[in-house]
N, C-alpha and C. Protein backbone atom coordinates (compact mmCIF):
# COMPACT_ATOMS: atom_id res chain seq x y z
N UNK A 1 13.01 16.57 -11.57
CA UNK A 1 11.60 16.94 -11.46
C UNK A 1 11.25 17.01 -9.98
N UNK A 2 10.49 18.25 -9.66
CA UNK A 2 10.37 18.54 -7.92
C UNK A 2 9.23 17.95 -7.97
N UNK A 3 8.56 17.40 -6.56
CA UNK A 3 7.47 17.62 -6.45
C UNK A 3 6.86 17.84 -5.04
N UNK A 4 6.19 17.80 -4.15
CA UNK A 4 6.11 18.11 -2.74
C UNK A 4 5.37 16.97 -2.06
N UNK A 5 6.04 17.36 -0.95
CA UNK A 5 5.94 16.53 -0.13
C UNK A 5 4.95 16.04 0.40
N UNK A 6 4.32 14.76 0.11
CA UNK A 6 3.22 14.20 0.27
C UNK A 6 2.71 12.88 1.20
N UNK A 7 1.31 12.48 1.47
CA UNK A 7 0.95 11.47 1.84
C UNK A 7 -0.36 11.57 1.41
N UNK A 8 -0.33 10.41 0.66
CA UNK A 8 -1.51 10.02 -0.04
C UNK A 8 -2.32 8.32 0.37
N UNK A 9 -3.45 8.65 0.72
CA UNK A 9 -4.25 7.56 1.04
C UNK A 9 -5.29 7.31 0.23
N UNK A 10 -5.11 6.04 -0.26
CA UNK A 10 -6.02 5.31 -1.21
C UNK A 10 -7.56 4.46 -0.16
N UNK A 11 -8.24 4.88 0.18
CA UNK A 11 -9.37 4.09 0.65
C UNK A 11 -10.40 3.55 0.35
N UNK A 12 -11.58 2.79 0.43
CA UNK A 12 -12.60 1.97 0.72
C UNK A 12 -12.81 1.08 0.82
N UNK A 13 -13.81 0.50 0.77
CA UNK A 13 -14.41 -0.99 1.66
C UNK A 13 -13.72 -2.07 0.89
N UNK A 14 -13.83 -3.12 1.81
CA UNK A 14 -13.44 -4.55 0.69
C UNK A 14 -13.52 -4.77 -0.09
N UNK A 15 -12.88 -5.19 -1.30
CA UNK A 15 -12.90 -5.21 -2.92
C UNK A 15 -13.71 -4.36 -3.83
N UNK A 16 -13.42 -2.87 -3.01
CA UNK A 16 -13.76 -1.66 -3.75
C UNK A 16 -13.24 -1.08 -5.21
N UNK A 17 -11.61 -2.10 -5.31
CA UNK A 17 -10.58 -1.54 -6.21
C UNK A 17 -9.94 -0.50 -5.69
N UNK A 18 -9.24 -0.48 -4.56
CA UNK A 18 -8.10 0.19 -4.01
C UNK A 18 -7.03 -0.38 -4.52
N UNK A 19 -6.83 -1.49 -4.94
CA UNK A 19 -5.37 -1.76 -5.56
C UNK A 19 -5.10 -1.15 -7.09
N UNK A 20 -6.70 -1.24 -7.58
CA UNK A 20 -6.87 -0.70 -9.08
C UNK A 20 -6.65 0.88 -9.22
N UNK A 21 -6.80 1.12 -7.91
CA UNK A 21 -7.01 2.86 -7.82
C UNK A 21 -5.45 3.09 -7.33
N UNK A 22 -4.64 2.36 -7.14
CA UNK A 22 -3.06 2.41 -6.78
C UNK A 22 -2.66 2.15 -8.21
N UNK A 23 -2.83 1.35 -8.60
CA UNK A 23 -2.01 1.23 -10.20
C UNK A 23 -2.43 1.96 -11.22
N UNK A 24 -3.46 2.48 -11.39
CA UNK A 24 -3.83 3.51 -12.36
C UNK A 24 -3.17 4.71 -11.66
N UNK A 25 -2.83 5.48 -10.29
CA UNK A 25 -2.20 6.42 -9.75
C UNK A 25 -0.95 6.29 -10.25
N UNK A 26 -0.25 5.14 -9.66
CA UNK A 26 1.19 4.79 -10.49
C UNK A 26 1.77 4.57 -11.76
N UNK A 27 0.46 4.27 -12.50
CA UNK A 27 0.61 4.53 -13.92
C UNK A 27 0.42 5.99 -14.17
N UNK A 28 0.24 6.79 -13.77
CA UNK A 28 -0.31 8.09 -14.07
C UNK A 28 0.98 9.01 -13.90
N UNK A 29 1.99 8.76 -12.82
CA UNK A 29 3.33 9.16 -11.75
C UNK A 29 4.07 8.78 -13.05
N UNK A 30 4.10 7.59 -13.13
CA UNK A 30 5.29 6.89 -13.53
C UNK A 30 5.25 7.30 -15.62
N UNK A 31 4.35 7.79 -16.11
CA UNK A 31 4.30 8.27 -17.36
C UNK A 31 4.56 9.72 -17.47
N UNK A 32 4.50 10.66 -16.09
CA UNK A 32 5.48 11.35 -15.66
C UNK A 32 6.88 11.36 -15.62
N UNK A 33 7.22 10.58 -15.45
CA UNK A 33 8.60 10.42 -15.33
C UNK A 33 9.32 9.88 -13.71
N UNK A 34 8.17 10.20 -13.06
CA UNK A 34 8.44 10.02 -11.14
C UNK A 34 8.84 8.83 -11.63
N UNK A 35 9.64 8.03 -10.26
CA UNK A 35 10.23 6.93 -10.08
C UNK A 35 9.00 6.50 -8.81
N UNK A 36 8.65 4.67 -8.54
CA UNK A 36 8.31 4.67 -7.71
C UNK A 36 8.48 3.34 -7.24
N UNK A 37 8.44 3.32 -5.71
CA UNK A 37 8.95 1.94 -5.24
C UNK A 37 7.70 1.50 -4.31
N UNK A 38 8.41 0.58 -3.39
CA UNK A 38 7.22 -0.17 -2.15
C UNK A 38 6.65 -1.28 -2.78
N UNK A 39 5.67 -1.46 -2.07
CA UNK A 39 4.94 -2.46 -2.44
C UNK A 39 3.20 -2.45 -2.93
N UNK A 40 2.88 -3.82 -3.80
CA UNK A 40 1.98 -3.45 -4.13
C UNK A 40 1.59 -5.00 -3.89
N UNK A 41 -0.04 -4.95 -4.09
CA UNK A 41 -0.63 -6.32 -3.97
C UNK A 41 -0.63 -6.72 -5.50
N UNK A 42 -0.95 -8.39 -5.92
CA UNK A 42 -0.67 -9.07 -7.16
C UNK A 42 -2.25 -9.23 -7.11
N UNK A 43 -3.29 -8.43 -8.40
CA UNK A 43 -4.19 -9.17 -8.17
C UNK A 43 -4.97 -9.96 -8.61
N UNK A 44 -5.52 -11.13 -8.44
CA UNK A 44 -6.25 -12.04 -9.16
C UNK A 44 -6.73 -12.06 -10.55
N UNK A 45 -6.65 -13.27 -11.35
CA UNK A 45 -7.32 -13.02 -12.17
C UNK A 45 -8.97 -12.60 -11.64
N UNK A 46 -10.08 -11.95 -13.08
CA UNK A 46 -10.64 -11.61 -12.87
C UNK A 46 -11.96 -12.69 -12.83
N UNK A 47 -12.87 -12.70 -12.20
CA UNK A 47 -13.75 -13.99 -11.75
C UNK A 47 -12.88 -15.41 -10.93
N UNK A 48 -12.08 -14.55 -10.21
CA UNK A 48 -11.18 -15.98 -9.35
C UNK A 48 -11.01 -15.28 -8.57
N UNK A 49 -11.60 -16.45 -7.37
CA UNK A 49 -11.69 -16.38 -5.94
C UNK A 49 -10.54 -15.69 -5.10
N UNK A 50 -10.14 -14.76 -4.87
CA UNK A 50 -8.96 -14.01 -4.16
C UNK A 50 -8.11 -15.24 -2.93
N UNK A 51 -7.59 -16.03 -3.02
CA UNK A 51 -7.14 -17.76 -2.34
C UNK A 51 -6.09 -17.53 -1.35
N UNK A 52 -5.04 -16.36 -2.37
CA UNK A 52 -3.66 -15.86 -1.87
C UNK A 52 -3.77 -14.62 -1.81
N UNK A 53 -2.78 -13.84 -0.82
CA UNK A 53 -2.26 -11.74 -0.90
C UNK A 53 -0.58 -11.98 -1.50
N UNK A 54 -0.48 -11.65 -2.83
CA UNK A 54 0.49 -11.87 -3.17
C UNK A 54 1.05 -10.54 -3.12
N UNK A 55 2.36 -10.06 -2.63
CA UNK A 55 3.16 -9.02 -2.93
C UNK A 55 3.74 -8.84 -4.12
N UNK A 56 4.14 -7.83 -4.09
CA UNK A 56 5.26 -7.02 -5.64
C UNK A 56 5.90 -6.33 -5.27
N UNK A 57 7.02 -6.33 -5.63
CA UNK A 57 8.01 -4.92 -5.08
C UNK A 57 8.23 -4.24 -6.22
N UNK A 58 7.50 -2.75 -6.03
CA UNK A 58 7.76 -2.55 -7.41
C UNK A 58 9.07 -2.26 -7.92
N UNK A 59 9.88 -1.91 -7.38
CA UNK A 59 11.26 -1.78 -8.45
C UNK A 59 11.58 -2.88 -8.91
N UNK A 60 11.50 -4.30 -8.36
CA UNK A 60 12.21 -5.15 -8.94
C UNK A 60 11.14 -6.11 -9.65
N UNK A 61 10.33 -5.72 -9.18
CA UNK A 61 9.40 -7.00 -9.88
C UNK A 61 9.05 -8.15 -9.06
N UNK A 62 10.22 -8.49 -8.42
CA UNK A 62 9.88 -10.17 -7.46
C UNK A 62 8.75 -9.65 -6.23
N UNK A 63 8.01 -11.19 -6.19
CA UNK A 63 7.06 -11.39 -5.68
C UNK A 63 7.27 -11.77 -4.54
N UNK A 64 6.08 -12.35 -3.62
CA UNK A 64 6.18 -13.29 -2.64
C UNK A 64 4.54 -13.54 -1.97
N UNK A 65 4.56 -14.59 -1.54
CA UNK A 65 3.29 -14.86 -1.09
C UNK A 65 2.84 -14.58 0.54
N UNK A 66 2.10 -13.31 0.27
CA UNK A 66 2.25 -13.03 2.37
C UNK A 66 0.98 -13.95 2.81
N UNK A 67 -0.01 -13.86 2.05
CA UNK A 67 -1.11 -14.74 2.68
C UNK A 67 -1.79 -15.57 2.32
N UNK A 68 -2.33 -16.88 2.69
CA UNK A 68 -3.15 -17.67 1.58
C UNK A 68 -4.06 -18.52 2.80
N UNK A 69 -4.80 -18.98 1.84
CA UNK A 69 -6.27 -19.77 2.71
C UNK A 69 -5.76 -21.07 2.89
N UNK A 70 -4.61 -21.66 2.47
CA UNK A 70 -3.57 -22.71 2.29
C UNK A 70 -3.57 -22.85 3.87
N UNK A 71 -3.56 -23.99 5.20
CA UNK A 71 -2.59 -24.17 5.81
C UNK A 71 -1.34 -24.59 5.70
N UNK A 72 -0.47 -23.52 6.55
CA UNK A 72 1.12 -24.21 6.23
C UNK A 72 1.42 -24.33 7.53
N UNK A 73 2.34 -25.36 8.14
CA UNK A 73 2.52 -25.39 9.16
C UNK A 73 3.63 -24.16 9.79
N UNK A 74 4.25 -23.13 9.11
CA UNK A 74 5.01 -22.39 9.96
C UNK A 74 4.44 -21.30 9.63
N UNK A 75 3.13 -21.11 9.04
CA UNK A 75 2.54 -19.47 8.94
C UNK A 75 1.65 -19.37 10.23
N UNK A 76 1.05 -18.00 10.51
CA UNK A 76 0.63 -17.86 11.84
C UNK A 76 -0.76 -17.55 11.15
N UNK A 77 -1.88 -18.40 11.81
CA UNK A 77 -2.96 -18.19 11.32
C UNK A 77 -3.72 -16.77 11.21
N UNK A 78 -4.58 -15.92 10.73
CA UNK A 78 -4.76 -14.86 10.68
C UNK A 78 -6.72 -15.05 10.65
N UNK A 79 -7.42 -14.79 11.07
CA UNK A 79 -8.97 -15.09 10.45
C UNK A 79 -9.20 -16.21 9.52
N UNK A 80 -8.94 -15.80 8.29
CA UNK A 80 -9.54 -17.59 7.22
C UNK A 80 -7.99 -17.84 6.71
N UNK A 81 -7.27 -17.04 7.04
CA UNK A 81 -6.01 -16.64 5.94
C UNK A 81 -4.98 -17.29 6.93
N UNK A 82 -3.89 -17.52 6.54
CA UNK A 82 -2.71 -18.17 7.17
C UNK A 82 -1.58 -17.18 6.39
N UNK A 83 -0.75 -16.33 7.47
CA UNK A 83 0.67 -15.54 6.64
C UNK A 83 1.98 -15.89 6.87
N UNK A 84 2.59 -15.45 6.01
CA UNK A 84 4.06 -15.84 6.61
C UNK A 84 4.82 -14.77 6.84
N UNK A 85 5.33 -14.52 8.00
CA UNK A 85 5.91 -13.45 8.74
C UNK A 85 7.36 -13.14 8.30
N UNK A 86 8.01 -13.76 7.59
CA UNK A 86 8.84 -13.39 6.59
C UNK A 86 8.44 -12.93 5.49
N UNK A 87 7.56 -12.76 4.96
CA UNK A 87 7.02 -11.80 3.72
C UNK A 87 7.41 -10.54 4.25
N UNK A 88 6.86 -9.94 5.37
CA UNK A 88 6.82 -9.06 5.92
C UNK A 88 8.50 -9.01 5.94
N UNK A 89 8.90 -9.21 6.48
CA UNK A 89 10.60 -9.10 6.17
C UNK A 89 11.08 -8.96 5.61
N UNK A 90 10.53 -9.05 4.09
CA UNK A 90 10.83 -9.12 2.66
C UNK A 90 10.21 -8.16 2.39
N UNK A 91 8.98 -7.89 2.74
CA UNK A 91 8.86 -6.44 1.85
C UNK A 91 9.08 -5.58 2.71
N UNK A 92 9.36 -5.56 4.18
CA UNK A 92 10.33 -4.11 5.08
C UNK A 92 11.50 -3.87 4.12
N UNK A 93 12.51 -5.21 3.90
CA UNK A 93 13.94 -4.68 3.36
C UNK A 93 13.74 -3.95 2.23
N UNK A 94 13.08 -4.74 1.15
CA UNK A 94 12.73 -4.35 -0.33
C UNK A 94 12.03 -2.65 -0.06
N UNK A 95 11.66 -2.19 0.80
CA UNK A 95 11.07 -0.69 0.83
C UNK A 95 11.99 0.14 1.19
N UNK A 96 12.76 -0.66 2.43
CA UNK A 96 13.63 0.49 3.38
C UNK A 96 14.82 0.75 2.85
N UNK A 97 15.36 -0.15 2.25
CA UNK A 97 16.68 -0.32 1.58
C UNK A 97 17.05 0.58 0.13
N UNK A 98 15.77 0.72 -0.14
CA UNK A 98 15.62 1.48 -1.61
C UNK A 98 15.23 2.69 -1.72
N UNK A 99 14.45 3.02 -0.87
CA UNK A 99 13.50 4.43 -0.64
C UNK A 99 13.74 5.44 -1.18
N UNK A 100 15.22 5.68 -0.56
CA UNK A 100 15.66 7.05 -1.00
C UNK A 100 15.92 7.21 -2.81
N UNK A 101 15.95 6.28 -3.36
CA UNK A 101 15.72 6.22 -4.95
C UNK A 101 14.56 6.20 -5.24
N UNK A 102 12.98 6.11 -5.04
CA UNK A 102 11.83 6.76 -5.26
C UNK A 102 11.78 7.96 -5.29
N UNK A 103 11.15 8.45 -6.10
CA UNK A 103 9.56 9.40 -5.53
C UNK A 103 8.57 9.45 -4.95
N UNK A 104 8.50 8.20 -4.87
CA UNK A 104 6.90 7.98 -4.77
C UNK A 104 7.04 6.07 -3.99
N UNK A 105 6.66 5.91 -3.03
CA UNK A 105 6.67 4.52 -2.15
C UNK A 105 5.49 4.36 -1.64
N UNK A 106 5.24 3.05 -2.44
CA UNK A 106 3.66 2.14 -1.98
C UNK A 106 3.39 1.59 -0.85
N UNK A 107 2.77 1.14 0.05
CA UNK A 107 2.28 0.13 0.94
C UNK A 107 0.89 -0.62 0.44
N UNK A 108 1.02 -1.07 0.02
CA UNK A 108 -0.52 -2.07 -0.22
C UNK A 108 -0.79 -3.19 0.56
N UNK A 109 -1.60 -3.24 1.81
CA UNK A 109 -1.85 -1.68 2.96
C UNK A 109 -1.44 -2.17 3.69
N UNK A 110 -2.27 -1.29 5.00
CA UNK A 110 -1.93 -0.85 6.51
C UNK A 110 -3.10 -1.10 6.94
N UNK A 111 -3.19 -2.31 7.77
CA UNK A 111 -4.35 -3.08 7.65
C UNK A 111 -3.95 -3.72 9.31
N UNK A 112 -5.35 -4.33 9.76
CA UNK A 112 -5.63 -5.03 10.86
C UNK A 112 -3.82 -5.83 11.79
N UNK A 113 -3.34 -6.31 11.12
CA UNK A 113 -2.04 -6.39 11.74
C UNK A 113 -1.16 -5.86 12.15
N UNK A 114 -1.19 -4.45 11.23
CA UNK A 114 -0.62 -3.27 11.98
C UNK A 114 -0.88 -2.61 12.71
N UNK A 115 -1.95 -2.59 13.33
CA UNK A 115 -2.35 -1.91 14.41
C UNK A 115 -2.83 -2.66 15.67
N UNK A 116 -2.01 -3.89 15.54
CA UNK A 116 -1.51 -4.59 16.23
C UNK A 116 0.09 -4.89 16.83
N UNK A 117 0.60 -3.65 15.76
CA UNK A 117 2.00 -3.44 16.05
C UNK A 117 2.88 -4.96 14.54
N UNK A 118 2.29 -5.42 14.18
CA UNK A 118 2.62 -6.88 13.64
C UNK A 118 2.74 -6.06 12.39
N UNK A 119 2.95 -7.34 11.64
CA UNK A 119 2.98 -6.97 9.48
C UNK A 119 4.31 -5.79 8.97
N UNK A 120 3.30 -4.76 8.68
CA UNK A 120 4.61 -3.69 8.39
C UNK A 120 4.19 -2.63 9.19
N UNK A 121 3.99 -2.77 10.46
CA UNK A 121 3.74 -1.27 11.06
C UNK A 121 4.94 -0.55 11.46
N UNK A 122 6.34 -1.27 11.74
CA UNK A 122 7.46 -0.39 11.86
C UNK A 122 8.04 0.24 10.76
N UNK A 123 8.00 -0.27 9.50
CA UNK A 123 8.05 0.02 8.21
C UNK A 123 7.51 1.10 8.36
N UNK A 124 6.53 1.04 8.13
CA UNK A 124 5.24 2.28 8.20
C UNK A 124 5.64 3.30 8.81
N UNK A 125 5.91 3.10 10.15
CA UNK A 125 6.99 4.29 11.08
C UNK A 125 7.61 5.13 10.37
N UNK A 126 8.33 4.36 9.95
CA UNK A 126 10.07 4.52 10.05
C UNK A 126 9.53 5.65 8.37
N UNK A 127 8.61 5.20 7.66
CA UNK A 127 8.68 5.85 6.42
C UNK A 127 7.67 7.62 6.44
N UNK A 128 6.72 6.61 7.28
CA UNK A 128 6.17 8.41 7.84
C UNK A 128 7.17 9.27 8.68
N UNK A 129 8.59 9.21 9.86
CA UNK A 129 9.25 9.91 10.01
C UNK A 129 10.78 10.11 9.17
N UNK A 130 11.16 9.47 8.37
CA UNK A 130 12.34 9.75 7.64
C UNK A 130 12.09 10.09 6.31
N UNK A 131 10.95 9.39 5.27
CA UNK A 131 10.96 9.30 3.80
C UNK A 131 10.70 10.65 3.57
N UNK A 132 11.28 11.25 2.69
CA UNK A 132 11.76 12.55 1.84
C UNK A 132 10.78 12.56 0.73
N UNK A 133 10.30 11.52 -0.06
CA UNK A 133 9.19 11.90 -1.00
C UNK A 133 7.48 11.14 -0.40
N UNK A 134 7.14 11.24 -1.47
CA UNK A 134 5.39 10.81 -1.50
C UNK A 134 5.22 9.49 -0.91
N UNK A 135 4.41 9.02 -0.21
CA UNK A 135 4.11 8.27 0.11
C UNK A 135 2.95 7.53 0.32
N UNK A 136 2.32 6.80 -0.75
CA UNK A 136 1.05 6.09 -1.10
C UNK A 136 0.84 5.03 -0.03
N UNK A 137 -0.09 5.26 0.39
CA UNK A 137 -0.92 4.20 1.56
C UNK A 137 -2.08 3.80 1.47
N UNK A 138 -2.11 2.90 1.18
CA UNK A 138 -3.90 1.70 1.09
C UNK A 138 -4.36 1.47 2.35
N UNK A 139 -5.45 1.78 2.63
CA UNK A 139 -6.03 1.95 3.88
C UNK A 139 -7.46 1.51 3.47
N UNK A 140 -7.96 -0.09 4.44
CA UNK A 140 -9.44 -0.08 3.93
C UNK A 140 -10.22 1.21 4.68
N UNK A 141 -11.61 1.47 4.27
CA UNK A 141 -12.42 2.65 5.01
C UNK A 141 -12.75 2.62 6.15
N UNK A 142 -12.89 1.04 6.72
CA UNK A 142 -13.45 1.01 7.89
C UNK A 142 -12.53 1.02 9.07
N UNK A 143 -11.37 1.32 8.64
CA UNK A 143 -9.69 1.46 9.60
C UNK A 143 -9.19 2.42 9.54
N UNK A 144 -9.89 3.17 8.74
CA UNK A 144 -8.95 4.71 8.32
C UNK A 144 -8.94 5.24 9.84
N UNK A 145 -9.67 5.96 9.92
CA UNK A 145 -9.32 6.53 11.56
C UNK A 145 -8.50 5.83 12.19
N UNK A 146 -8.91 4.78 12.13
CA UNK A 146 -8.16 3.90 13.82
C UNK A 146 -6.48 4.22 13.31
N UNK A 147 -6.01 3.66 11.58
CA UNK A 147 -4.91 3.66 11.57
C UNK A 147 -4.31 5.59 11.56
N UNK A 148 -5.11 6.26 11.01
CA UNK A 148 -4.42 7.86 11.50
C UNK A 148 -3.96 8.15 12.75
N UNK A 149 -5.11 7.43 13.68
CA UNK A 149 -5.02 7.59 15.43
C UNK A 149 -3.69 7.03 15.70
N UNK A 150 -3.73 5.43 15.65
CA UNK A 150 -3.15 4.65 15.89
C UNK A 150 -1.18 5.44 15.62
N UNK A 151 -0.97 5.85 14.37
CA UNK A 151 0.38 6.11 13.42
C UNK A 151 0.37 7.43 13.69
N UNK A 152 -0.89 8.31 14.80
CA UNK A 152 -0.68 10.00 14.87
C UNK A 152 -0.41 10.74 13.70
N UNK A 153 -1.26 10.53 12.55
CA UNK A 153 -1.52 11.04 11.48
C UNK A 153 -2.55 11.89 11.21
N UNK A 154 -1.92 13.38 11.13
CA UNK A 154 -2.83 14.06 11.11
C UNK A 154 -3.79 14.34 10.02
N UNK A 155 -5.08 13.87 9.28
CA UNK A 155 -6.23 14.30 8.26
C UNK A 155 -5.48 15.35 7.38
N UNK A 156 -5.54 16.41 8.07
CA UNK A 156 -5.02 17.11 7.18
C UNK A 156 -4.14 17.34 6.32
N UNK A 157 -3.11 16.58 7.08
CA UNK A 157 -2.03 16.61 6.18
C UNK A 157 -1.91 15.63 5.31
N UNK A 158 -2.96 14.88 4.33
CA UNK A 158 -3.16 13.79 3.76
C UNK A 158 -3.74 14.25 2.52
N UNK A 159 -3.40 13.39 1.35
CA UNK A 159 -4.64 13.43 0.39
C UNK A 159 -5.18 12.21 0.47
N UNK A 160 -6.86 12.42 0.82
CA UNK A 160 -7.65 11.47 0.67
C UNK A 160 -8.28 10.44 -1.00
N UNK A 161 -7.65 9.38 -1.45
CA UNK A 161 -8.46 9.39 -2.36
C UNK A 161 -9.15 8.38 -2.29
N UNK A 162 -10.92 7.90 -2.52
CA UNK A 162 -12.18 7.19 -2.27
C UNK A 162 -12.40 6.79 -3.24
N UNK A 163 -12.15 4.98 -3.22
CA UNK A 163 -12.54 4.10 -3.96
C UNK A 163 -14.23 4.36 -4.30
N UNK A 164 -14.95 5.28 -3.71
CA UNK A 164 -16.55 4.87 -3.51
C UNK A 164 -16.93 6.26 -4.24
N UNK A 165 -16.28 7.30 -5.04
CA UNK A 165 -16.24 8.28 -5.54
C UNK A 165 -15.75 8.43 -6.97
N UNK A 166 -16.22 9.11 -7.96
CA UNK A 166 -15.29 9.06 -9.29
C UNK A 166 -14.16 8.38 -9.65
N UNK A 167 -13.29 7.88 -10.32
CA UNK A 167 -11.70 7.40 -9.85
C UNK A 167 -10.87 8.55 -10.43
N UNK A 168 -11.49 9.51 -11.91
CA UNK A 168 -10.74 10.11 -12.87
C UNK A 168 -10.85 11.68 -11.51
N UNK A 169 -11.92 12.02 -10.96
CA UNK A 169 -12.42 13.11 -9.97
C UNK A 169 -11.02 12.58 -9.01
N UNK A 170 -10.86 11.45 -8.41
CA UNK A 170 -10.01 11.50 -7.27
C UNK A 170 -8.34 10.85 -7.74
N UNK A 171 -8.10 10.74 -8.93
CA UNK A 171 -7.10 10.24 -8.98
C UNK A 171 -5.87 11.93 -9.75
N UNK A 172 -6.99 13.35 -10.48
CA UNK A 172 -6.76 14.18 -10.52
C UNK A 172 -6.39 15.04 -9.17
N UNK A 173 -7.07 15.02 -8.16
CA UNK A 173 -6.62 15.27 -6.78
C UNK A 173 -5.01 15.75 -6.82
N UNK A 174 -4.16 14.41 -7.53
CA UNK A 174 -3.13 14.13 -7.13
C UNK A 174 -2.41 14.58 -8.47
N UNK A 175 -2.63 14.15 -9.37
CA UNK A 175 -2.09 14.13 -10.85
C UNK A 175 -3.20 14.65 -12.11
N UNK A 176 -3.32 15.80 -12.55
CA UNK A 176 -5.10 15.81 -13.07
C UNK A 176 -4.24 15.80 -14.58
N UNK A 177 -5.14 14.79 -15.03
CA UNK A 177 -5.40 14.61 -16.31
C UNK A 177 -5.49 15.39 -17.42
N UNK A 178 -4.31 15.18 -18.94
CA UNK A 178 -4.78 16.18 -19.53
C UNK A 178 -5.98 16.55 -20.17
């Protein structure tokens, strides 16, 4: 199954449901038949306090915990959040190592640390100049620019889709519904 060559950005504000608007996309791909990898966020039950940023890789399933409100003594503090910089290590390998068996590769996201050069911004690189298929990127709204600027990503060549807009209107964009 062909499909073309893409970059797709999932955006809006803080707990808009950009992760919800990634898994209903990937459910949508993946009942297609597309294959898809990367990463995704784990998210909370519903009426519970968001505490931890838990990862997923989606091909395999295993988890890991990149951030939590927990102090630990070998995570590097972040704003309220404390991470561990081996997550990030864990989900570079788990993306880079596999890629070329997707269609379709997540980042759930590209956020304040990366454009600091930190988290997964070489990841990020490395997948905007080598990866051969689609490539889904979570981007909150209020970073979008900075991270296009920042990664020399040109607008255009993107599909935009807005947590703050229809979901069935922007998730057709990409995959339209029968």
């Amino acid at each position: 199954m062909m499909h073309l060559k893409r970059h797709i950005v999932i955006t809006g504000p803080i707990n808009s449901g950009k992760t919800t608007m990634l898994f209903s996309l990937c459910s949508r791909l993946d009942s297609l038949g597309f294959s898809i990898g990367g990463v995704t966020q784990v998210m909370p039950l519903p009426n519970k306090e968001k505490r931890s940023y838990i990862l997923s890789d989606q091909g395999s399933g295993d988890i890991r915990v990149l951030m939590t409100l927990d102090s630990k003594s070998d995570w590097i503090p972040f704003g309220r959040f404390h991470y561990d910089p081996g997550a990030f290590d864990w989900a570079s390998e788990k993306i880079l190592s596999h890629r070329a068996h997707y269609d379709y590769v997540t980042i759930d996201e590209i956020g304040p640390l990366e454009l600091q050069e930190e988290g997964l911004a070489q990841t990020y690189k490395k997948l905007l100049h080598t990866y051969r298929g689609t490539l889904i990127t979570v981007i909150r709204e209020g970073l979008l620019d900075q991270v296009l600027a920042h990664f020399d990503i040109n607008e255009r060549s993107i599909v935009v889709l807005r947590t703050t807009e229809n979901q069935e209107e922007q998730l057709d964009k990409v995959v339209p519904s029968e």
